[in-house]
C-alpha atoms as a PDB file:
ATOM      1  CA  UNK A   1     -11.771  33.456  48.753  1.00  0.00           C
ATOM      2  CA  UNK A   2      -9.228  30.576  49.009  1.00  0.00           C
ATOM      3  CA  UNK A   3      -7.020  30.306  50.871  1.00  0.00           C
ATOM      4  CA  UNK A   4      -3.159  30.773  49.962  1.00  0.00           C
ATOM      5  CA  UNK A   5      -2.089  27.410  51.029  1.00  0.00           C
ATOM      6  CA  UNK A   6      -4.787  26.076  48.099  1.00  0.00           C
ATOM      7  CA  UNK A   7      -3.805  28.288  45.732  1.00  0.00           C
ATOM      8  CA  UNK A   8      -0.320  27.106  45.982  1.00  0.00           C
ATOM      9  CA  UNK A   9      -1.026  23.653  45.477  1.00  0.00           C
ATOM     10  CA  UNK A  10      -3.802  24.577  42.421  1.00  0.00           C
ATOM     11  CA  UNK A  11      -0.500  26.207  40.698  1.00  0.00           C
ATOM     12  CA  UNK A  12       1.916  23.562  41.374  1.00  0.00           C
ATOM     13  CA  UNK A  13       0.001  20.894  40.628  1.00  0.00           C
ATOM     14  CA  UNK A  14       1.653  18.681  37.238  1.00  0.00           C
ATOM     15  CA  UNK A  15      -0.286  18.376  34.249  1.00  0.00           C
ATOM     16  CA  UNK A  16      -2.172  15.341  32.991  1.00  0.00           C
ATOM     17  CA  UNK A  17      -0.239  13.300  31.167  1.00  0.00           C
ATOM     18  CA  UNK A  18      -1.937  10.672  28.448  1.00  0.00           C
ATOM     19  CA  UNK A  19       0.888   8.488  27.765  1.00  0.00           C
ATOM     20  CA  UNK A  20      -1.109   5.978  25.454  1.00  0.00           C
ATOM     21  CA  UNK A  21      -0.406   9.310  22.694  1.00  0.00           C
ATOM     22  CA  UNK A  22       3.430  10.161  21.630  1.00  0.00           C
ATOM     23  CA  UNK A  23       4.624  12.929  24.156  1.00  0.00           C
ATOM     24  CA  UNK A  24       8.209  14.887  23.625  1.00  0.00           C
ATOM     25  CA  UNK A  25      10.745  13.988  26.869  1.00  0.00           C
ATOM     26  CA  UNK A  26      10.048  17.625  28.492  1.00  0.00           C
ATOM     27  CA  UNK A  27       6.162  17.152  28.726  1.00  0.00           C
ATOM     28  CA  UNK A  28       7.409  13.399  30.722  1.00  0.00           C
ATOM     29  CA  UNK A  29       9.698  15.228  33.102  1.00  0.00           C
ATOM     30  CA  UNK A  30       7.101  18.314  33.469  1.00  0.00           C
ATOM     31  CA  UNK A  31       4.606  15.728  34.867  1.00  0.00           C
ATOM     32  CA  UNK A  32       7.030  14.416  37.416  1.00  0.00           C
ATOM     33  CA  UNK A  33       7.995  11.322  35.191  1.00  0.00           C
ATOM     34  CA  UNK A  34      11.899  10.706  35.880  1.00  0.00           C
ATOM     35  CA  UNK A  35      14.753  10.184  32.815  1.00  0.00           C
ATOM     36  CA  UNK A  36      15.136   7.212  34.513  1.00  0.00           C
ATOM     37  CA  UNK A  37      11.312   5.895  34.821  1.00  0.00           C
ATOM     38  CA  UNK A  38      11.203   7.349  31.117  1.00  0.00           C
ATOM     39  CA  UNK A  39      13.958   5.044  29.870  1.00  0.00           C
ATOM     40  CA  UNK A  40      12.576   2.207  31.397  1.00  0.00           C
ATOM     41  CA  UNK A  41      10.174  -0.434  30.686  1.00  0.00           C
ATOM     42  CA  UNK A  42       7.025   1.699  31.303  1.00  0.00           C
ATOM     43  CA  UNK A  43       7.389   3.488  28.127  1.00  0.00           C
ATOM     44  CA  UNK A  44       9.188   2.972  24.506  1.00  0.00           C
ATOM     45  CA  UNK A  45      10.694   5.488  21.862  1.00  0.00           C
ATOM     46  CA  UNK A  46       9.403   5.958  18.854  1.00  0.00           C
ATOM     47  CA  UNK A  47      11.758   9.016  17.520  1.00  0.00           C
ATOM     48  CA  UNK A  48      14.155  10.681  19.409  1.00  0.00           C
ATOM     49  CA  UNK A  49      13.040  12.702  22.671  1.00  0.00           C
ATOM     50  CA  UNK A  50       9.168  11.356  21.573  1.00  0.00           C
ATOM     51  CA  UNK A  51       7.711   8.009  23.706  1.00  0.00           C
ATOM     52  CA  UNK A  52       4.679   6.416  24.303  1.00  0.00           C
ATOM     53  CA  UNK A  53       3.915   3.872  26.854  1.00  0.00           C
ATOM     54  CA  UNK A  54       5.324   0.770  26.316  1.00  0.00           C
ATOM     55  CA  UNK A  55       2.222  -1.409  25.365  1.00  0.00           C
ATOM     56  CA  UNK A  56       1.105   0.660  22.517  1.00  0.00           C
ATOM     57  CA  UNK A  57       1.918  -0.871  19.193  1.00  0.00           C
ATOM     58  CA  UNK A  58       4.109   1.253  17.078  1.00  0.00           C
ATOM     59  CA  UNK A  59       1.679   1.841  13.971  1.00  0.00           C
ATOM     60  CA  UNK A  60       1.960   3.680  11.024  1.00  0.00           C
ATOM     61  CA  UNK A  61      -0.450   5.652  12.780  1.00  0.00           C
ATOM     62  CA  UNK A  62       1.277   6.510  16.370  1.00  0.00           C
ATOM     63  CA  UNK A  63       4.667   6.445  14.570  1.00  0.00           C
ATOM     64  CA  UNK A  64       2.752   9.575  12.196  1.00  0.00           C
ATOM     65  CA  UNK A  65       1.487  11.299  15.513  1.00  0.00           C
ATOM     66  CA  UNK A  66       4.995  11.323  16.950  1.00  0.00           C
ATOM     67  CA  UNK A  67       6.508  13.215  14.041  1.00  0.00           C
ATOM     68  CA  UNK A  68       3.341  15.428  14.085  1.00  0.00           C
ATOM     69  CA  UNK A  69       3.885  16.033  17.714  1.00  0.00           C
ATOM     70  CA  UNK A  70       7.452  17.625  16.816  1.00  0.00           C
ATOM     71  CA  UNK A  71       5.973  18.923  13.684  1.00  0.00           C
ATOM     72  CA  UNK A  72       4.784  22.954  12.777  1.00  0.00           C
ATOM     73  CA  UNK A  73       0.959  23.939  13.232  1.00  0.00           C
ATOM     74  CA  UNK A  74      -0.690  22.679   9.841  1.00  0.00           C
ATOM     75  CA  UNK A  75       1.353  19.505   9.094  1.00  0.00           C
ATOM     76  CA  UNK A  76       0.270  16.084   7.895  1.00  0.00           C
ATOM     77  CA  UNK A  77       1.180  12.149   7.659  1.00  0.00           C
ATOM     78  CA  UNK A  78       2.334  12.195   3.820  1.00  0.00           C
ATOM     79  CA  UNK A  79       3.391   9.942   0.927  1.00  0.00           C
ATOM     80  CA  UNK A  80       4.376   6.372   2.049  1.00  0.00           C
ATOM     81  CA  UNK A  81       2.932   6.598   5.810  1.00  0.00           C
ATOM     82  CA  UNK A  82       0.044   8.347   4.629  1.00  0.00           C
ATOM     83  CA  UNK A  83      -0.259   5.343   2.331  1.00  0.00           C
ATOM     84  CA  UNK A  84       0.150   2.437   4.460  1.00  0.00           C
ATOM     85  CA  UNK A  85      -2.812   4.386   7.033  1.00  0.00           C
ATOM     86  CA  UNK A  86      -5.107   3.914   4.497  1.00  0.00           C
ATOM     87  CA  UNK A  87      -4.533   0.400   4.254  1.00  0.00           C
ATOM     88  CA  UNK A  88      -2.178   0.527   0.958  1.00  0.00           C
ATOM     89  CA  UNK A  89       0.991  -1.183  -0.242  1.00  0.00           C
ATOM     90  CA  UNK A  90       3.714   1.514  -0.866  1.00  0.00           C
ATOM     91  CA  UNK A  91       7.074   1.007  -2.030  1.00  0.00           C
ATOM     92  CA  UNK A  92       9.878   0.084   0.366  1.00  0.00           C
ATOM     93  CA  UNK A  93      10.274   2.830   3.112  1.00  0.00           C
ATOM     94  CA  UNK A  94      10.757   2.565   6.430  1.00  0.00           C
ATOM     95  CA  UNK A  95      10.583   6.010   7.556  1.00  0.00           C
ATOM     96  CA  UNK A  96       7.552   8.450   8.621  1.00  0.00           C
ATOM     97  CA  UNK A  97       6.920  11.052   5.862  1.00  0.00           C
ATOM     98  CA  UNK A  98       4.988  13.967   7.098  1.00  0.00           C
ATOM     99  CA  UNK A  99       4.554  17.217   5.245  1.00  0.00           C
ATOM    100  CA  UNK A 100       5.006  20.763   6.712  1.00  0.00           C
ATOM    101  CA  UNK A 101       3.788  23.865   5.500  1.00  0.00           C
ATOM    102  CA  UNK A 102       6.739  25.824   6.313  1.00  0.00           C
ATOM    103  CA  UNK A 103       9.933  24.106   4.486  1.00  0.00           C
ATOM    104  CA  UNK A 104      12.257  26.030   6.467  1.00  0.00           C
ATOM    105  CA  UNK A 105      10.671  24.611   9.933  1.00  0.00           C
ATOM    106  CA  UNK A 106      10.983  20.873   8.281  1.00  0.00           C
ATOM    107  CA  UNK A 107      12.256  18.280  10.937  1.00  0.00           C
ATOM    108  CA  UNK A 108      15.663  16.231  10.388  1.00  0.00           C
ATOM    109  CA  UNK A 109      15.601  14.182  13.343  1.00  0.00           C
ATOM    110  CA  UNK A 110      16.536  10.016  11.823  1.00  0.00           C
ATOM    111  CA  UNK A 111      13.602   8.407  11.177  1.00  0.00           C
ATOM    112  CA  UNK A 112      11.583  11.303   9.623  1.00  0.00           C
ATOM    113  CA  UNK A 113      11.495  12.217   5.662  1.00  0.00           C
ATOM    114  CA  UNK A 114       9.845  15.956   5.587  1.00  0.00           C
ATOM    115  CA  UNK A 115       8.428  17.526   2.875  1.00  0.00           C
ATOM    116  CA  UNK A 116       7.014  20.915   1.715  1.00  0.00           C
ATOM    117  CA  UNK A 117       3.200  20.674   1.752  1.00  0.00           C
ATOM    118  CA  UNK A 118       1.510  21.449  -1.723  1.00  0.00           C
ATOM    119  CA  UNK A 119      -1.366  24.129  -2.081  1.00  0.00           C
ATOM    120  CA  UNK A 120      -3.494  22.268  -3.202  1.00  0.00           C
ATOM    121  CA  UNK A 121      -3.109  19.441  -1.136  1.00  0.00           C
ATOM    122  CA  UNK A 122      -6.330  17.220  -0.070  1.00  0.00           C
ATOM    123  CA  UNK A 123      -5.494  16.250   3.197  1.00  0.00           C
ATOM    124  CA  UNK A 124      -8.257  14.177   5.493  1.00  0.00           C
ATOM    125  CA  UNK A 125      -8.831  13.277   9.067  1.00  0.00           C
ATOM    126  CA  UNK A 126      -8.415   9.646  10.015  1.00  0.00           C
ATOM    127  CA  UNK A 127      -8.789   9.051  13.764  1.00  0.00           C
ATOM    128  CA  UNK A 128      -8.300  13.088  14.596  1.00  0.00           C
ATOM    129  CA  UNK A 129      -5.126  12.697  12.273  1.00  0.00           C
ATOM    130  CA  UNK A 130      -4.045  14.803   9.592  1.00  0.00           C
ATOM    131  CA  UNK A 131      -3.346  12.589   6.613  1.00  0.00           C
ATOM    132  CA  UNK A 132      -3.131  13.005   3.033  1.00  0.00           C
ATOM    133  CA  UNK A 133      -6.149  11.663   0.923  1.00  0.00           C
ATOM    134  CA  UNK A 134      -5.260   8.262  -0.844  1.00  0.00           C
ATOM    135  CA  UNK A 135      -5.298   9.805  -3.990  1.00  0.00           C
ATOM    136  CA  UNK A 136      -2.781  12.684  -2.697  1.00  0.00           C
ATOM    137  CA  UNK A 137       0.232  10.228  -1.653  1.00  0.00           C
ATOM    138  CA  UNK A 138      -0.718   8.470  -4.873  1.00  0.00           C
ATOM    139  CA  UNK A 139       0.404  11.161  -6.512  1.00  0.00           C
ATOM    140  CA  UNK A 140       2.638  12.374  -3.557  1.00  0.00           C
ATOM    141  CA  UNK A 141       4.388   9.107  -4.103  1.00  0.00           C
ATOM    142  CA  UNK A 142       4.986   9.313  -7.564  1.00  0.00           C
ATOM    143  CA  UNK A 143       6.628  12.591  -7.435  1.00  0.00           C
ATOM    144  CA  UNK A 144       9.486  10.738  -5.123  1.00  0.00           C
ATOM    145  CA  UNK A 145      10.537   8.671  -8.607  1.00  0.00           C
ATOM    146  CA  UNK A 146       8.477   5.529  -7.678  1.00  0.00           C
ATOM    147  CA  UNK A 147       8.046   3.379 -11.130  1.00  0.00           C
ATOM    148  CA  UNK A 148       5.193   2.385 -12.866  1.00  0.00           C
ATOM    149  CA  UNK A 149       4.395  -1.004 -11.524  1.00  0.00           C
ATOM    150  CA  UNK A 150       5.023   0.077  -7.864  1.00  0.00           C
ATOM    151  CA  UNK A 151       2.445   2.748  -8.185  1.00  0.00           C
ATOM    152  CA  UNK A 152       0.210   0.316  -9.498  1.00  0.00           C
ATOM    153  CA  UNK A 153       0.758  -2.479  -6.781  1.00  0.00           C
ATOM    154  CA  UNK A 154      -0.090   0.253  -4.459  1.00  0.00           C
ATOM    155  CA  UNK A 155      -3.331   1.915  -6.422  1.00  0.00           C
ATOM    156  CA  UNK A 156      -4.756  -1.456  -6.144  1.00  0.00           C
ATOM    157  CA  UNK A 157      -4.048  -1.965  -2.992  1.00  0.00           C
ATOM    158  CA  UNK A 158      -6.213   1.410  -2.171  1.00  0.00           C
ATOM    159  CA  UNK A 159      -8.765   0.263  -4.432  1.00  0.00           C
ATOM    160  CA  UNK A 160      -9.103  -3.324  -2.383  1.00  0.00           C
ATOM    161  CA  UNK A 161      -9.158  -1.124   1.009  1.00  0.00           C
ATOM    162  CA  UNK A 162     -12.092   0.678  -0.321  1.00  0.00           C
ATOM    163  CA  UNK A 163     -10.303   4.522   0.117  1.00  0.00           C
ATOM    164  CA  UNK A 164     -10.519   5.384  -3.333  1.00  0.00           C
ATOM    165  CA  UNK A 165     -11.625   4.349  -7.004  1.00  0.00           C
ATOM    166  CA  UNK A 166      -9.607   4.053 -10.275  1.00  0.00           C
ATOM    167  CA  UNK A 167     -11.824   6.960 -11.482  1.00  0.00           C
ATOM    168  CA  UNK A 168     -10.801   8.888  -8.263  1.00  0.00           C
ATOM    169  CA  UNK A 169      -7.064   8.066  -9.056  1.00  0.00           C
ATOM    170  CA  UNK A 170      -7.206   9.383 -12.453  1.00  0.00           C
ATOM    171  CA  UNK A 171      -8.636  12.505 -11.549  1.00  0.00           C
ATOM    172  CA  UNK A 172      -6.037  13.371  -9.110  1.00  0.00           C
ATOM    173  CA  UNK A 173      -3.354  12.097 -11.449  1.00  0.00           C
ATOM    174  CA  UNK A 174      -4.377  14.031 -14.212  1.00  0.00           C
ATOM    175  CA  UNK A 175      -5.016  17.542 -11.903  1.00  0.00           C
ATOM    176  CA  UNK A 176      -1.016  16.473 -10.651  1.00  0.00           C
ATOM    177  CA  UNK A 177       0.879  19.944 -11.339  1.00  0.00           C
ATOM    178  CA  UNK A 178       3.551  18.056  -9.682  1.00  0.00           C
ATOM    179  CA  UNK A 179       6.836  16.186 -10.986  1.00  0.00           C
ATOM    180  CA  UNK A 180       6.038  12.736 -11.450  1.00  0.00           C
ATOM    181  CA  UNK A 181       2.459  13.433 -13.324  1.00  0.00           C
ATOM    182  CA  UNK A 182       3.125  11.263 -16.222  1.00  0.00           C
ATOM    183  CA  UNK A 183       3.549   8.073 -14.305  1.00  0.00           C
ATOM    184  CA  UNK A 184       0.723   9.235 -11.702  1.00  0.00           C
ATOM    185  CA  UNK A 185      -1.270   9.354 -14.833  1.00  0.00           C
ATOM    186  CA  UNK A 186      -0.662   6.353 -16.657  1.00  0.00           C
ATOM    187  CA  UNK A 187      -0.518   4.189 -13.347  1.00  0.00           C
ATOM    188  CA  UNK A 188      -3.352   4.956 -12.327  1.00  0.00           C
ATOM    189  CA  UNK A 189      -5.188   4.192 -15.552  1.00  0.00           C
ATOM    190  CA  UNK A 190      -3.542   0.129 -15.056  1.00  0.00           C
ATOM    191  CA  UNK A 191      -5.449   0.253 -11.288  1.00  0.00           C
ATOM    192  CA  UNK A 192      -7.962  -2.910 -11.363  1.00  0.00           C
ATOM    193  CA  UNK A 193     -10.672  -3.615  -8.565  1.00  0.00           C
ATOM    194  CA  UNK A 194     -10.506  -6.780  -7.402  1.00  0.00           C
ATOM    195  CA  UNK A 195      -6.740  -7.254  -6.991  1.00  0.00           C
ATOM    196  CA  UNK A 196      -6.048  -9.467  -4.139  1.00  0.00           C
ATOM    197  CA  UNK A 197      -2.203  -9.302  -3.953  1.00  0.00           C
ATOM    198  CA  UNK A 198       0.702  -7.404  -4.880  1.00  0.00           C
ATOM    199  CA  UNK A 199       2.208 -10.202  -7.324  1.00  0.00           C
ATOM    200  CA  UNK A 200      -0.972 -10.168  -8.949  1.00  0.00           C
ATOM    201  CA  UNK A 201      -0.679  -6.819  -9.611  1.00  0.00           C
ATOM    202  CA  UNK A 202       2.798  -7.628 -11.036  1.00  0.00           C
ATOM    203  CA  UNK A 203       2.260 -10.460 -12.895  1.00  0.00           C
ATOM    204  CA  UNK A 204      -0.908  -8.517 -14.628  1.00  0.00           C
ATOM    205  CA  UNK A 205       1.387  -6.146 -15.996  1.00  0.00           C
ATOM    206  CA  UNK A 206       3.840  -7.861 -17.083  1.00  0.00           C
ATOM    207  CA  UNK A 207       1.649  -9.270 -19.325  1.00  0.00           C
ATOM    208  CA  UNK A 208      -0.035  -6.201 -20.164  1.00  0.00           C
ATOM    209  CA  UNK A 209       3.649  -4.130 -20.499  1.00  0.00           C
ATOM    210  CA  UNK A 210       4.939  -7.407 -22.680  1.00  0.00           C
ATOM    211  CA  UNK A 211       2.055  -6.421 -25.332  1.00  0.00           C
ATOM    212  CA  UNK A 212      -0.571  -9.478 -25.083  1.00  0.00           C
ATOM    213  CA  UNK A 213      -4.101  -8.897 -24.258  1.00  0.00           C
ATOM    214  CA  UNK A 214      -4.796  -7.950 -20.629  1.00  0.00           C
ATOM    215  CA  UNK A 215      -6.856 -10.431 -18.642  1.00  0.00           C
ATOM    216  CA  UNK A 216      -9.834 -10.103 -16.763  1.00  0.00           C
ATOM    217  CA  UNK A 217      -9.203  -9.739 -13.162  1.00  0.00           C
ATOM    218  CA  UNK A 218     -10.675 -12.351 -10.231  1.00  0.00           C
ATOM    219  CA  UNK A 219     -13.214 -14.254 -13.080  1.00  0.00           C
ATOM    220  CA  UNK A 220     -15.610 -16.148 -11.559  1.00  0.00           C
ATOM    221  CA  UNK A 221     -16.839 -19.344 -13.003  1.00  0.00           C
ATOM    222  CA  UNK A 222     -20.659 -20.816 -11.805  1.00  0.00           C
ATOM    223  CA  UNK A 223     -22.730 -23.126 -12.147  1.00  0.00           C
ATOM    224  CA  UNK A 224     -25.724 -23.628 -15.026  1.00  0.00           C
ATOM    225  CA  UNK A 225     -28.231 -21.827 -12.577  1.00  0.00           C
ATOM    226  CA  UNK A 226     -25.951 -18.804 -12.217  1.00  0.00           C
ATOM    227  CA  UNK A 227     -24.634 -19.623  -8.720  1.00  0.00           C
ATOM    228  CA  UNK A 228     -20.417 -19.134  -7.952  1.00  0.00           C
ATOM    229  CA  UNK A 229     -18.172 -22.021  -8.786  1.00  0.00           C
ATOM    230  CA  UNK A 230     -14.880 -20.948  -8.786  1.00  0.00           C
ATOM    231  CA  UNK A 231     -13.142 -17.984  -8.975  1.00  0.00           C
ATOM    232  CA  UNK A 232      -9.609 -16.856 -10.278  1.00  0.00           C
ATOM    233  CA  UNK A 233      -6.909 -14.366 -10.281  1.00  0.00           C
ATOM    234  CA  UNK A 234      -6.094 -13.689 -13.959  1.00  0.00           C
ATOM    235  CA  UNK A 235      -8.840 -14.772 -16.685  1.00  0.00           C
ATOM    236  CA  UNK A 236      -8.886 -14.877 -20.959  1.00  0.00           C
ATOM    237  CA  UNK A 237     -12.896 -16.253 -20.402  1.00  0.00           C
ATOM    238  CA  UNK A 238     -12.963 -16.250 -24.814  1.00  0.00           C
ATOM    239  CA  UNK A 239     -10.583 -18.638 -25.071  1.00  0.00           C
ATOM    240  CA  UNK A 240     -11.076 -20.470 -21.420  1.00  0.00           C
ATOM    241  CA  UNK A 241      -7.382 -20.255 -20.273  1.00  0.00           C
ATOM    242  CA  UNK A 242      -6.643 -19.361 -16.338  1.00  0.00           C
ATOM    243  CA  UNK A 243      -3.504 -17.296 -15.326  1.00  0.00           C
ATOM    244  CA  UNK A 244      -2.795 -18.023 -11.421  1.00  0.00           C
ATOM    245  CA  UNK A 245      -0.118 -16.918  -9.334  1.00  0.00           C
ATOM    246  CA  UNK A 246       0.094 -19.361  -6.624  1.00  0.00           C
ATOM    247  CA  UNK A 247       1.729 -17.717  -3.213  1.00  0.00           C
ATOM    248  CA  UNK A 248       3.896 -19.368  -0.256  1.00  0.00           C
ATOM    249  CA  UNK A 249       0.808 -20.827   0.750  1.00  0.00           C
ATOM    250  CA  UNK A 250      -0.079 -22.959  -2.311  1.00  0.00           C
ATOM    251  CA  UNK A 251       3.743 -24.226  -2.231  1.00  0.00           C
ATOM    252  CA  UNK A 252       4.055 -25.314   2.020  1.00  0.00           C
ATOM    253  CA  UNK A 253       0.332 -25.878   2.881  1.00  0.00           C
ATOM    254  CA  UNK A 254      -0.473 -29.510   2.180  1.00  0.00           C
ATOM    255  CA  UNK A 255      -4.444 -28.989   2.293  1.00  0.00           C
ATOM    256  CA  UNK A 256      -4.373 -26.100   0.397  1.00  0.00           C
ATOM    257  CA  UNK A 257      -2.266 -28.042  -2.644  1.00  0.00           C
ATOM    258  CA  UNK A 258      -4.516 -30.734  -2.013  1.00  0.00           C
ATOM    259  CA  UNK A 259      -7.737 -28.271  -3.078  1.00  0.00           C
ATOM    260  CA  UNK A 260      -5.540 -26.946  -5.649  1.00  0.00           C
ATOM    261  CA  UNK A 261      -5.260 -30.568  -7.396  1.00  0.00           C
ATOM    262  CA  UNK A 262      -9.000 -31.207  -6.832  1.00  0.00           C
ATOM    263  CA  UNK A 263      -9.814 -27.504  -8.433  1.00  0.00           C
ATOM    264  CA  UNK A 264      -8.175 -27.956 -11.300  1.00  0.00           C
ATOM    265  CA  UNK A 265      -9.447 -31.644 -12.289  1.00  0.00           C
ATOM    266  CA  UNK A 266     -12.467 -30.018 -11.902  1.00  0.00           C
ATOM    267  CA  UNK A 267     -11.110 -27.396 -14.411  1.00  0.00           C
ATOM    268  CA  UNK A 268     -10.041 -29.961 -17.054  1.00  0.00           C
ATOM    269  CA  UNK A 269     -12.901 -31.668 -16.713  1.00  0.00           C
ATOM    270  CA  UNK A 270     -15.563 -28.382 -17.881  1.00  0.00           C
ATOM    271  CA  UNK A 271     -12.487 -28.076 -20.820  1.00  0.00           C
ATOM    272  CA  UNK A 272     -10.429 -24.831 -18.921  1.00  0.00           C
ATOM    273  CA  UNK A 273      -7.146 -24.476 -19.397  1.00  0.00           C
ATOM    274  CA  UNK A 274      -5.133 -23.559 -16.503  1.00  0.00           C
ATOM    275  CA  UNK A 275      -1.223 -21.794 -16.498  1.00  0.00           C
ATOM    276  CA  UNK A 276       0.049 -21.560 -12.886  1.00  0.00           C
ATOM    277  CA  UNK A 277       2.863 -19.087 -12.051  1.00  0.00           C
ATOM    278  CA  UNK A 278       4.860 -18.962  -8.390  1.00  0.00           C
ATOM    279  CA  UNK A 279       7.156 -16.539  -7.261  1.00  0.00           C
ATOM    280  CA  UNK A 280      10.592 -17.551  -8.452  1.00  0.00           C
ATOM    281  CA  UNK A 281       9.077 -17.765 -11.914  1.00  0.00           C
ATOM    282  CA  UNK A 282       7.839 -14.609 -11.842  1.00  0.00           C
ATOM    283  CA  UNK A 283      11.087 -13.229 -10.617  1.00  0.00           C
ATOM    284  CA  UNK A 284      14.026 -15.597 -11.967  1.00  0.00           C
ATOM    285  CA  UNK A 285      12.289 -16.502 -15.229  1.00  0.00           C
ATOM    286  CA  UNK A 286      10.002 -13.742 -16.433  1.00  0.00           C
ATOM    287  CA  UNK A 287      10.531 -14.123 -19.797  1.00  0.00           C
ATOM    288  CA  UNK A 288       9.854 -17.898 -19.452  1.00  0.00           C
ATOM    289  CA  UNK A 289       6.287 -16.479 -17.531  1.00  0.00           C
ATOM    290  CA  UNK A 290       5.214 -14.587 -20.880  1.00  0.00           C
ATOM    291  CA  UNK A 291       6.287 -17.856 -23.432  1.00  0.00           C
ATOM    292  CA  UNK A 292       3.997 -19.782 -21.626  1.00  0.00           C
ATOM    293  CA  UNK A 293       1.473 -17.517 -21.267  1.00  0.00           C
ATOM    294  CA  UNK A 294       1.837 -16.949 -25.456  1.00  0.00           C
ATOM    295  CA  UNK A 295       1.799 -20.472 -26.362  1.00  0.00           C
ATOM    296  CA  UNK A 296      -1.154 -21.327 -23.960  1.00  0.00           C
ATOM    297  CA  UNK A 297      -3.079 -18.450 -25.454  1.00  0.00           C
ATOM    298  CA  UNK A 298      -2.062 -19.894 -29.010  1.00  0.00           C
ATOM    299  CA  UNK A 299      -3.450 -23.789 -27.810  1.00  0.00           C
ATOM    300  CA  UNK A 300      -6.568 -22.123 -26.982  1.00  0.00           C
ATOM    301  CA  UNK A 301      -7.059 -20.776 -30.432  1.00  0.00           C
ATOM    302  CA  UNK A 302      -5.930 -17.354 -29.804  1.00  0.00           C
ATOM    303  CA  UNK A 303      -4.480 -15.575 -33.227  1.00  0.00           C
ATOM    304  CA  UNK A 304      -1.134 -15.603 -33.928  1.00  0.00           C
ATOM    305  CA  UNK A 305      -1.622 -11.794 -34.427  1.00  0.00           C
ATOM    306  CA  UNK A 306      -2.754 -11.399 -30.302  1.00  0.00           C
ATOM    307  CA  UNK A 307       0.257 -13.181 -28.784  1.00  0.00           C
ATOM    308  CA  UNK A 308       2.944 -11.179 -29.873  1.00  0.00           C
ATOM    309  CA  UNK A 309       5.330 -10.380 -27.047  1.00  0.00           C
ATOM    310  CA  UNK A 310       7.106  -6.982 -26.764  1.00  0.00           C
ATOM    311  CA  UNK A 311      10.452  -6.536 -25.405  1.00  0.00           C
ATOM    312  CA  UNK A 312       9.117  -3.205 -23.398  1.00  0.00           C
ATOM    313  CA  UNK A 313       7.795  -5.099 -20.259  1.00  0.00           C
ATOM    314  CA  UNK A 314      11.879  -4.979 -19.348  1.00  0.00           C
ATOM    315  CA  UNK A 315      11.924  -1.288 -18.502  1.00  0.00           C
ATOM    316  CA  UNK A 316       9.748  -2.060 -15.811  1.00  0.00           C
ATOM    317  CA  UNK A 317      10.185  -5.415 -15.127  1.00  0.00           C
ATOM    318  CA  UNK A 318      11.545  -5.683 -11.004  1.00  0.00           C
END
């Protein structure tokens, strides 16, 4: 039998603290950790009375662990943080959306947007985390008012992360009981593989919302015996005309816009046609965008019938 003295010290001895993972201030002081050690450099907040050590990177991820650390039994990384986990690009919100199956147990501490969790939701496991699927904040997100072309930036973005598949998307759009269904719906019907970027994304649909033909997305052009040549955001490959959005990096990298003028001599020279659009186009002159975009369509013997521009690309134009 052991002695007292042992027993003592087996009872009073302070629990095992991993600090790499988001722990609330009273499991820190229950392991001996000091309010002053704990406000120091050894560790960092991420929401109030939850820290982690301080050379942890403040993820999507640990930032969704914290809340889930103050959050009820059952509760999972949601909407916006759910999609960035997965690797998407969601609208414009900084804080970490969780959902909670219990709306009257729902967190407001800064920093956290709480939700009521949905029956039916599909929620998965990413690194022993509770987080909804990617086509769940899809649809999650969607039922917070996000438009059409931000749902479709960020379906494309799941697509090119490899989580889900347009068909996927649909589905769960479609089975949506939730507000926000029609949009899910018809977003996720505009989702493309093969989108590299965001603005491509955008500058697809505002072709495709202005009423003119949509193009083929990343067309590749090779060689006679079949091998790849060149390849290119936005493609009409009937009429061989080119629609490129050219980023930062075309504009301030000098040997990239020196490939850029060697890839398109090379473009005139098989008899392509090539329309390049940058940012503050896209943004400050939209309307500018879709007249050239018409008229080079038109030069490359397109009928007058198929480059007809709508007005209805500005009710979603951003």
């Amino acid at each position: 039998m052991p002695a007292i003295g042992t027993l003592s010290c087996m009872r009073t001895r302070p629990p095992v603290l991993d600090s790499r993972q988001p722990f609330r201030r009273a499991e820190a002081l229950a392991t001996g950790i000091t309010i002053r050690e704990l406000t120091g450099p050894k560790f960092q907040k991420v929401l109030h009375g939850v820290y982690v050590a301080a050379g942890v990177q403040l993820t999507d991820l640990v930032r969704a662990r914290a809340a889930l650390h103050i959050s009820p039994d059952g509760s999972y990384a949601s909407h916006h943080t759910a999609a960035r986990i997965w690797g998407g690009t969601a609208p414009n919100d900084a804080r970490t959306h969780v959902s909670v199956p219990d709306p009257g147990s729902r967190s407001e501490r800064q920093g956290i947007a709480s939700h009521r969790a949905t029956v039916d939701a599909d929620v998965r496991s990413w690194r022993s985390t509770p987080v909804s699927s990617p086509p769940q904040c899809f649809c999650e997100i969607a039922s917070l008012g996000a438009g059409l072309v931000e749902l479709v930036v960020l379906g494309d973005s799941l697509v090119r992360a490899g989580v889900v598949t347009p068909t996927e998307l649909i589905a769960a759009a479609d089975a949506w009981t939730h507000r926000g269904s029609a949009v899910a719906s018809r977003a996720a019907r505009l989702v493309r593989e093969g989108v590299d970027s965001p603005m491509e994304t955008r500058l697809r649909l505002l072709i495709v919302l202005a009423g003119l033909p949509e193009p083929v997305v990343n067309f590749v052009i090779r060689h006679e015996n079949g091998d790849w040549r060149l390849r290119f955001d936005l493609c009409y490959p009937e009429l061989k005309l080119l629609i490129e959005y050219d980023g930062d990096q075309h504009v301030f990298d000098s040997m990239q816009r020196a490939r850029d003028l060697e890839r398109r001599e090379e473009l005139q020279r098989i008899g392509w046609r090539i329309v390049t659009i940058q940012k503050q186009h896209y943004y400050a002159q939209p309307a500018r965008v879709l007249e050239r975009i018409r008229q080079a369509r038109l030069d490359c013997g397109a009928s007058a019938s198929s480059c007809r521009v709508r007005t209805t690309w500005m009710n979603h134009h951003t």
